[in-house]
Structures are given as structure tokens and as C-alpha cells.
Protein backbone atom coordinates (compact mmCIF):
# COMPACT_ATOMS: atom_id res chain seq x y z
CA UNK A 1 73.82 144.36 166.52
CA UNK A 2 76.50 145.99 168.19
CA UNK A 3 79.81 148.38 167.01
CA UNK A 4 82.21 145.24 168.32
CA UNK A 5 79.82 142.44 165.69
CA UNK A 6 81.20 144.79 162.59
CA UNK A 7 84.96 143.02 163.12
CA UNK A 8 83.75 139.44 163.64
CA UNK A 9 83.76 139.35 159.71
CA UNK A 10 81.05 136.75 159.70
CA UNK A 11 77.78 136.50 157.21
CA UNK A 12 74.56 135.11 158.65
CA UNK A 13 71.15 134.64 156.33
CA UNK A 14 67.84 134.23 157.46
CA UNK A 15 65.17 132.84 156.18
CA UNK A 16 62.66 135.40 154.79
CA UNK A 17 59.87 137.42 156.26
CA UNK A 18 58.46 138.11 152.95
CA UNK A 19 58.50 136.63 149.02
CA UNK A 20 61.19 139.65 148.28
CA UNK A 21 61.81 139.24 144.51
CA UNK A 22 64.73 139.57 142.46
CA UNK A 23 69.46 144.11 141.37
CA UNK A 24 68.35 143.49 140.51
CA UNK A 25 69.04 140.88 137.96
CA UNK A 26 72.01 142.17 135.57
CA UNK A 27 72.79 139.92 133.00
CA UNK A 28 75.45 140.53 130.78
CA UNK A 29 75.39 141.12 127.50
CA UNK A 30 77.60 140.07 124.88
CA UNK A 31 80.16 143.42 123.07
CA UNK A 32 78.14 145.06 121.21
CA UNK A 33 79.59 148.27 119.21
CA UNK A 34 75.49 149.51 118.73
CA UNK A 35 74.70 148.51 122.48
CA UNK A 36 74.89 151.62 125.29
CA UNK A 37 74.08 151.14 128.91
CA UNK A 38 71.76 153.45 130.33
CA UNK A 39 72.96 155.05 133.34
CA UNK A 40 70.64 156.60 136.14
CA UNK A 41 72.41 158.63 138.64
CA UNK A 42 71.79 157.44 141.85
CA UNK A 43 71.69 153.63 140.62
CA UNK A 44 73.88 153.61 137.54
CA UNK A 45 73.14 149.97 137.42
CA UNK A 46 69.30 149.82 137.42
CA UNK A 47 68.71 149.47 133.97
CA UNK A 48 71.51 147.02 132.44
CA UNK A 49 69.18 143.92 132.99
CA UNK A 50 66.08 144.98 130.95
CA UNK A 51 68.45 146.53 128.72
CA UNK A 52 70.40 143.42 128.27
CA UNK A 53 67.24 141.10 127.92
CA UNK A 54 65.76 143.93 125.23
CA UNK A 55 68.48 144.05 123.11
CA UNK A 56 68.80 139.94 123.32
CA UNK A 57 65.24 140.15 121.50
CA UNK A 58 67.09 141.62 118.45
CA UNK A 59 69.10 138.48 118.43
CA UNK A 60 66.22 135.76 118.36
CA UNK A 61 87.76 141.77 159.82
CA UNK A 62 88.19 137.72 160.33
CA UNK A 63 86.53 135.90 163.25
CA UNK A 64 87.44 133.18 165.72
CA UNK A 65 90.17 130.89 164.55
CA UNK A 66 90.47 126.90 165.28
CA UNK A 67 93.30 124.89 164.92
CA UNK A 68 93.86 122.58 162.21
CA UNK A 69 95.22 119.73 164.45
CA UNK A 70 98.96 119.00 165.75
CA UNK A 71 101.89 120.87 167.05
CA UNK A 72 103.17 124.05 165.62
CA UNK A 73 99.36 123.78 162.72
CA UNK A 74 98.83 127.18 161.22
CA UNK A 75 95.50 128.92 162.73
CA UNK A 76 93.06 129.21 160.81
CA UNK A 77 90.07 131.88 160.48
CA UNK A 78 86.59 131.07 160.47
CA UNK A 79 84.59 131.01 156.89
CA UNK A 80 83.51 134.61 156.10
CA UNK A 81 80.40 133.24 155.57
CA UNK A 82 79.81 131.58 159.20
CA UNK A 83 76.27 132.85 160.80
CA UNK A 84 76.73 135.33 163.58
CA UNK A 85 73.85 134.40 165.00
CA UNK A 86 73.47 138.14 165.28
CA UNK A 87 69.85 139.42 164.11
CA UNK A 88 70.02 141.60 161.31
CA UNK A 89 67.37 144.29 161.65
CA UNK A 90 64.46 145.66 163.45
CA UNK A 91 61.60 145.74 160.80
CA UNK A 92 60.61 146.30 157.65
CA UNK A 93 59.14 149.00 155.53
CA UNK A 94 56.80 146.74 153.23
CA UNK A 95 58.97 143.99 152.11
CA UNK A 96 62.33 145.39 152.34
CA UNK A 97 64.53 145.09 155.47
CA UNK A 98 65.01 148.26 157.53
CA UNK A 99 65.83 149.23 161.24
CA UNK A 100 69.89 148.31 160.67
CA UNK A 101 73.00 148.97 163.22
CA UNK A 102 74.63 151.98 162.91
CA UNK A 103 77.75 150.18 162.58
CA UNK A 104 79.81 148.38 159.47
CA UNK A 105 77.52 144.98 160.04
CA UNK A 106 74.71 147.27 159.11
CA UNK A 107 76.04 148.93 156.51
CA UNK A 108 76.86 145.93 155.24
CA UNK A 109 73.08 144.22 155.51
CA UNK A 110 71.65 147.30 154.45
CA UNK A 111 73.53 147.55 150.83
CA UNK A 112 72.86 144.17 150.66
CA UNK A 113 69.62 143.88 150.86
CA UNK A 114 68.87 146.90 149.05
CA UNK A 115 70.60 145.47 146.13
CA UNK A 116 67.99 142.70 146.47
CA UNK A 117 65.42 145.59 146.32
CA UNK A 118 66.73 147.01 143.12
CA UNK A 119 66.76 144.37 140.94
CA UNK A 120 63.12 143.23 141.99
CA UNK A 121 60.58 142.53 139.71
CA UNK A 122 58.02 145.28 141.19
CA UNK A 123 61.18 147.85 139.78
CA UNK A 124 59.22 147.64 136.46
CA UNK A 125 56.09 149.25 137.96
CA UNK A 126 55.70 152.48 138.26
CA UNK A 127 53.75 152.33 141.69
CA UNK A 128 55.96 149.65 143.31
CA UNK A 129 58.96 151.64 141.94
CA UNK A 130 58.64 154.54 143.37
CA UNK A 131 57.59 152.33 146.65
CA UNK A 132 61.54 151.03 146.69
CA UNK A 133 63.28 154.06 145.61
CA UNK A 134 61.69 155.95 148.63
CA UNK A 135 62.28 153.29 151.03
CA UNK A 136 65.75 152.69 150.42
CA UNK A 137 67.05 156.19 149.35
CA UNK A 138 68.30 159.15 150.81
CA UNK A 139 65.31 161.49 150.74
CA UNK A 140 67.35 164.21 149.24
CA UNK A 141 67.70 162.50 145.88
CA UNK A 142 64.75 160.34 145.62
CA UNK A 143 62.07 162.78 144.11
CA UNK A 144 65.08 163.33 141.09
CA UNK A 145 65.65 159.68 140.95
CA UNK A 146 62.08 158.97 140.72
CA UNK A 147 61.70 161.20 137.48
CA UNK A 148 64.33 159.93 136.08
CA UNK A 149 63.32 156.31 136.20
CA UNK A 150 59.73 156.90 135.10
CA UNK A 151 61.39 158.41 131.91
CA UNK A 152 63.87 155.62 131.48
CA UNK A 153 61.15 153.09 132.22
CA UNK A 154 58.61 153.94 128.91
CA UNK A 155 56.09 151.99 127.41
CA UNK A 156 58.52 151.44 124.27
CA UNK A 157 61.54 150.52 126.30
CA UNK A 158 58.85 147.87 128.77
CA UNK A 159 57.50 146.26 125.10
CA UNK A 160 61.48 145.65 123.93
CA UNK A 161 61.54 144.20 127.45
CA UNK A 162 58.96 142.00 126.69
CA UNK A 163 56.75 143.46 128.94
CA UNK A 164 53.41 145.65 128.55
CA UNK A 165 53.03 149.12 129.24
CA UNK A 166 52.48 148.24 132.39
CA UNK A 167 55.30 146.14 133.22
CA UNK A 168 53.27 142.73 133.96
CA UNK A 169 54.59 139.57 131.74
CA UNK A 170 52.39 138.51 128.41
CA UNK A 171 49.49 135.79 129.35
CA UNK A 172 50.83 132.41 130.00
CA UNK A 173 54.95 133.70 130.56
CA UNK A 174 56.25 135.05 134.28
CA UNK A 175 59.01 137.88 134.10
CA UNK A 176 62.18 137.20 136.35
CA UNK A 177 64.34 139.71 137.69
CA UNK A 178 66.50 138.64 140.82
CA UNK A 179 69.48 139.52 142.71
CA UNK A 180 71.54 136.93 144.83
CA UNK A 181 73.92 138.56 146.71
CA UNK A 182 77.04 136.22 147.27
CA UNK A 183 79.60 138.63 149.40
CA UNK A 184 79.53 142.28 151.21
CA UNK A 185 82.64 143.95 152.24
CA UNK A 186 82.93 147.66 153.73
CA UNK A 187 85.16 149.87 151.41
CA UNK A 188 85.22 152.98 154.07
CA UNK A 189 83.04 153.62 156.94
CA UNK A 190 82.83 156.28 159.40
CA UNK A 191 79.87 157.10 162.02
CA UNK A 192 77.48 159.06 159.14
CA UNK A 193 78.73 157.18 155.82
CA UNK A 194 79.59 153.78 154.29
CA UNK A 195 81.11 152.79 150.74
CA UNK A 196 79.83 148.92 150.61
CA UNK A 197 80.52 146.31 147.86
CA UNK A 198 78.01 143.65 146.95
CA UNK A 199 79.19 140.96 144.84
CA UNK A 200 75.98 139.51 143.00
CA UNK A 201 74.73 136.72 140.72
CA UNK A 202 71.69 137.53 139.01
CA UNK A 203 68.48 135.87 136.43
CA UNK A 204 66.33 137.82 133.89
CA UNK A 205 63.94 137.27 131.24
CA UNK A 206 60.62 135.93 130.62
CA UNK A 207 59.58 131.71 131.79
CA UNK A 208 57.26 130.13 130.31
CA UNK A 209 55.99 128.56 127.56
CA UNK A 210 57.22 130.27 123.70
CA UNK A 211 59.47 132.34 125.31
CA UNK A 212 61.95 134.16 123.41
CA UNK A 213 63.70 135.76 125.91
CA UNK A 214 65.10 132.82 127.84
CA UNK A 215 66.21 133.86 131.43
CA UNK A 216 70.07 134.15 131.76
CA UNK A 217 72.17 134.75 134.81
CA UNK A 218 75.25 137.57 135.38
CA UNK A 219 77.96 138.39 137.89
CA UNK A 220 78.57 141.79 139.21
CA UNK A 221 79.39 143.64 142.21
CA UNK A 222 77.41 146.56 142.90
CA UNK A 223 79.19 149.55 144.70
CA UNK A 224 76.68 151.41 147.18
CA UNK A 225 77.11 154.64 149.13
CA UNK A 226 74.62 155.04 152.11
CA UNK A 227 74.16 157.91 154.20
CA UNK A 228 72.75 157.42 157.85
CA UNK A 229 69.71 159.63 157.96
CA UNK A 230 66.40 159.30 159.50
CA UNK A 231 67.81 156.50 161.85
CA UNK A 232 68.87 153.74 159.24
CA UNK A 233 71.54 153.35 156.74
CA UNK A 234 69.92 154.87 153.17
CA UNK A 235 71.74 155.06 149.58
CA UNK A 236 72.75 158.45 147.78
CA UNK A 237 74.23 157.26 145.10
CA UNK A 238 75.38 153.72 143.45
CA UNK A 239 77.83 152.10 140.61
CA UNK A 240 77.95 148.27 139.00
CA UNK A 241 81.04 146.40 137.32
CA UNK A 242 81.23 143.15 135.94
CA UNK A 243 82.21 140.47 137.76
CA UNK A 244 84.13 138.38 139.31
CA UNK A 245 82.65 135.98 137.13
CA UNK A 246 83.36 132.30 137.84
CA UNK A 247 83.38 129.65 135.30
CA UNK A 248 80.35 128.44 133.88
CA UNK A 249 79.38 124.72 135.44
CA UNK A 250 78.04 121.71 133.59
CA UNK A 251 74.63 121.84 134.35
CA UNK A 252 71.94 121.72 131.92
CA UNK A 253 69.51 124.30 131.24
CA UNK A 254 66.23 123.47 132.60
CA UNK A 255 62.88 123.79 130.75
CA UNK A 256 61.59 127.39 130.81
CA UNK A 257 58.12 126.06 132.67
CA UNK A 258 60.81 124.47 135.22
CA UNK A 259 62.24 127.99 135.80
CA UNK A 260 58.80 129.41 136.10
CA UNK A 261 58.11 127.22 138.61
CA UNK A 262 60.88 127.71 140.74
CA UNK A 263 60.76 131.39 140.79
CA UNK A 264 57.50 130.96 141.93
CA UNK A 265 57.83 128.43 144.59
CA UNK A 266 60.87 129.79 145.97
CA UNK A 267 61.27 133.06 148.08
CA UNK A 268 63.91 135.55 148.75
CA UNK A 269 65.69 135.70 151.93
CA UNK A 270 67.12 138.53 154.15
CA UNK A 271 70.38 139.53 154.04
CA UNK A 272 72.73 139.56 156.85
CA UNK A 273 76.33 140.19 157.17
């Protein structure tokens, strides 16, 4: 990627290297008075899925332009979401994307895939956890962060999860937690820093058979700051708000073994923007 692809304001996707699961699914839950969100510093939006699906158990720059056609037509710019054809990074530190331009198209790649990251299921392991946090953070807050996740993530909050101690799904049920980014945009940008938005739709709960924590979806945009350290674009700190939240389709909810299936048959991708 190159400083002149960060204007071309074009998003490209490509098809995955790796099953990368689910920031990071954030459903959201319905006003509460007794409800808080817990906030982690660092990832203030970490938490609100389990949370969400917990408390639920207590309920039962613009690119080319064409023409449109005849004298004197208006110009118009290409779909922000046209493919670049511009690849998006170098490797790959397990199964998260890494090695991005030191430019806004990076920044941009890197938030979003990082999101992705966050709102995996392997978040709910202590061991794969701390995997992410390191891989994707600035090392200067990452031992904190750590900590403070292993505290927030305890065996009591896991079981009002639904999950065990461990954070593995019951027998015969499979736990979903994904983020689908839909949108990046740069907020500010200069050589060592970026301020990225990631507008996000997002599943969590458990699948399966006797489930009684149904998987739901969200909308939210998560805010990221990265730092460029180490040679790649890495977060110190990050923020989620609600929306924008289209309206709900008419599609009907599909069996929870149908969901379990899916999320099992079909992979993640790699984020580009």
C-alpha cells in the first residue's frame, strides 16, 4: 500500500487466510435502570456483549468518478466500498492481520480488523485472550489491560454468560461472538497516530439446541486510537457508541441449530480499506 492509496477512499475485502471468529459481538440491550456497562480502559467496549447476553438470562477521500450519461450529467464518485485491488497487509501474527501501511489505508485496515479481533470468541479464554490483547496493543498498556480483563472475565461473570469457567459453550450448544465491520473512516491521522471509526454489526449468544440465550445482533461504531510502534499500526486506547442502527428487515429468525451451523461453516474474512 502506498501514502497516495489512503485518498482513493475505496474498501476492498479479501477472502480469509484463517477461520477469524467474531468486537466483538455487541448486542444491545434493552434500558435498563439496574443494568451498568462495564468499562475496561483500553477497550471500553469489550465487555457490553457478554454483559448484554448475561443480563438477557435474567429475562428468560472519494475515488475515480464516471459519468452518468449525457451532456452537462453530474459526476459521480465511485462506491466507497469499490475494491482497490490494493493488498492489505504483509502477514499475520496467528490469526489476526498484521504488517499494515504506515499510511491512513492502514490505519484504516488495522482498526478494522482488530475490531474483528476483539469481539472473537477466543476473547473469553484466558490463554487466547491475552494472545489478542498482545498482538494488537500498544505494548505499553497491554500487561495493565491484561489484568484488568482476567478480573472482569471471572468464573461467575463466564456462568451468567452461559459459559463455564473456562469459557467453552455447555455440551451440545456453540457460543457466538462476531464482529462484521460495515465502514472505516479516519477521524485524524498524522505520521505516528490515527483516530479510526469502525461502524459494526454484530451476533452473540449461545446456538444450539435448548438454548436460552438466543443469539441477537447490534450496531455500533467502535472508535480506535492506534499508535505506530514496533513497525505496524497498534491500539492504546478504544471507545463504542450505539449505532447507526438501520431498521430491522423482514426476515425470519432461523432455527438456533441453523445458526450453529452457519457460524460454523462460515469463516471470517480480512479487512481492507
Amino acid at each position: 500500500m502506498s501514502l497516495g492509496d489512503e485518498h482513493d477512499g475505496q474498501t476492498r475485502t479479501r477472502l480469509p487466510e484463517g477461520n477469524t471468529g467474531d468486537p466483538y459481538a455487541t448486542p444491545r440491550r434493552p434500558a435498563r435502570g439496574s443494568r451498568s456497562l462495564i468499562a475496561v480502559v483500553g477497550v471500553v467496549a469489550l465487555l457490553i456483549a457478554a454483559i448484554a447476553l448475561a443480563n438477557r438470562g435474567s429475562d428468560t477521500p472519494t475515488g475515480g468518478s464516471d459519468t452518468t450519461g449525457g451532456a452537462g450529467a453530474p459526476a459521480r464518485s465511485a462506491a466507497p466500498t469499490a475494491a482497490s485491488g490494493v493488498r492489505p497487509v504483509t502477514g499475520k501474527n496467528g490469526e489476526i492481520p498484521t504488517g499494515y501501511a504506515r499510511d491512513e489505508q492502514g490505519a484504516q485496515s488495522a482498526a478494522t480488523n482488530y475490531a474483528v479481533a476483539l469481539g472473537s470468541v477466543d476473547m473469553f479464554q484466558r490463554g487466547p485472550r491475552e494472545a489478542i490483547v498482545r498482538a494488537i496493543h500498544d505494548p505499553a498498556v497491554t500487561d495493565g489491560l491484561v489484568k484488568r480483563l482476567d478480573d472482569s472475565y471471572s468464573a461467575a461473570f463466564l456462568a451468567n454468560v452461559g459459559l463455564t469457567p473456562e469459557g467453552l459453550a455447555p455440551s451440545g450448544l456453540t457460543f457466538v461472538s462476531r464482529t462484521i465491520p460495515v465502514g472505516a473512516k479516519v477521524k485524524d491521522f498524522t505520521n505516528d497516530t490515527a483516530t479510526v471509526e469502525v461502524w459494526c454489526t454484530g451476533l452473540v449468544g449461545l446456538a444450539g439446541e435448548g438454548s436460552t440465550k438466543p443469539v441477537t445482533s447490534t450496531w455500533f461504531t467502535i472508535t480506535e486510537k492506534l499508535r505506530w510502534t514496533g513497525g505496524d499500526w497498534k491500539i492504546t486506547g478504544s471507545e463504542q457508541t450505539e449505532g447507526p442502527t438501520p431498521v430491522n428487515g423482514d426476515n425470519r429468525a432461523s432455527m438456533a441449530d441453523d445458526i450453529a451451523k452457519a457460524v460454523e461453516g462460515y469463516g471470517g474474512f480480512t479487512y481492507a480499506r
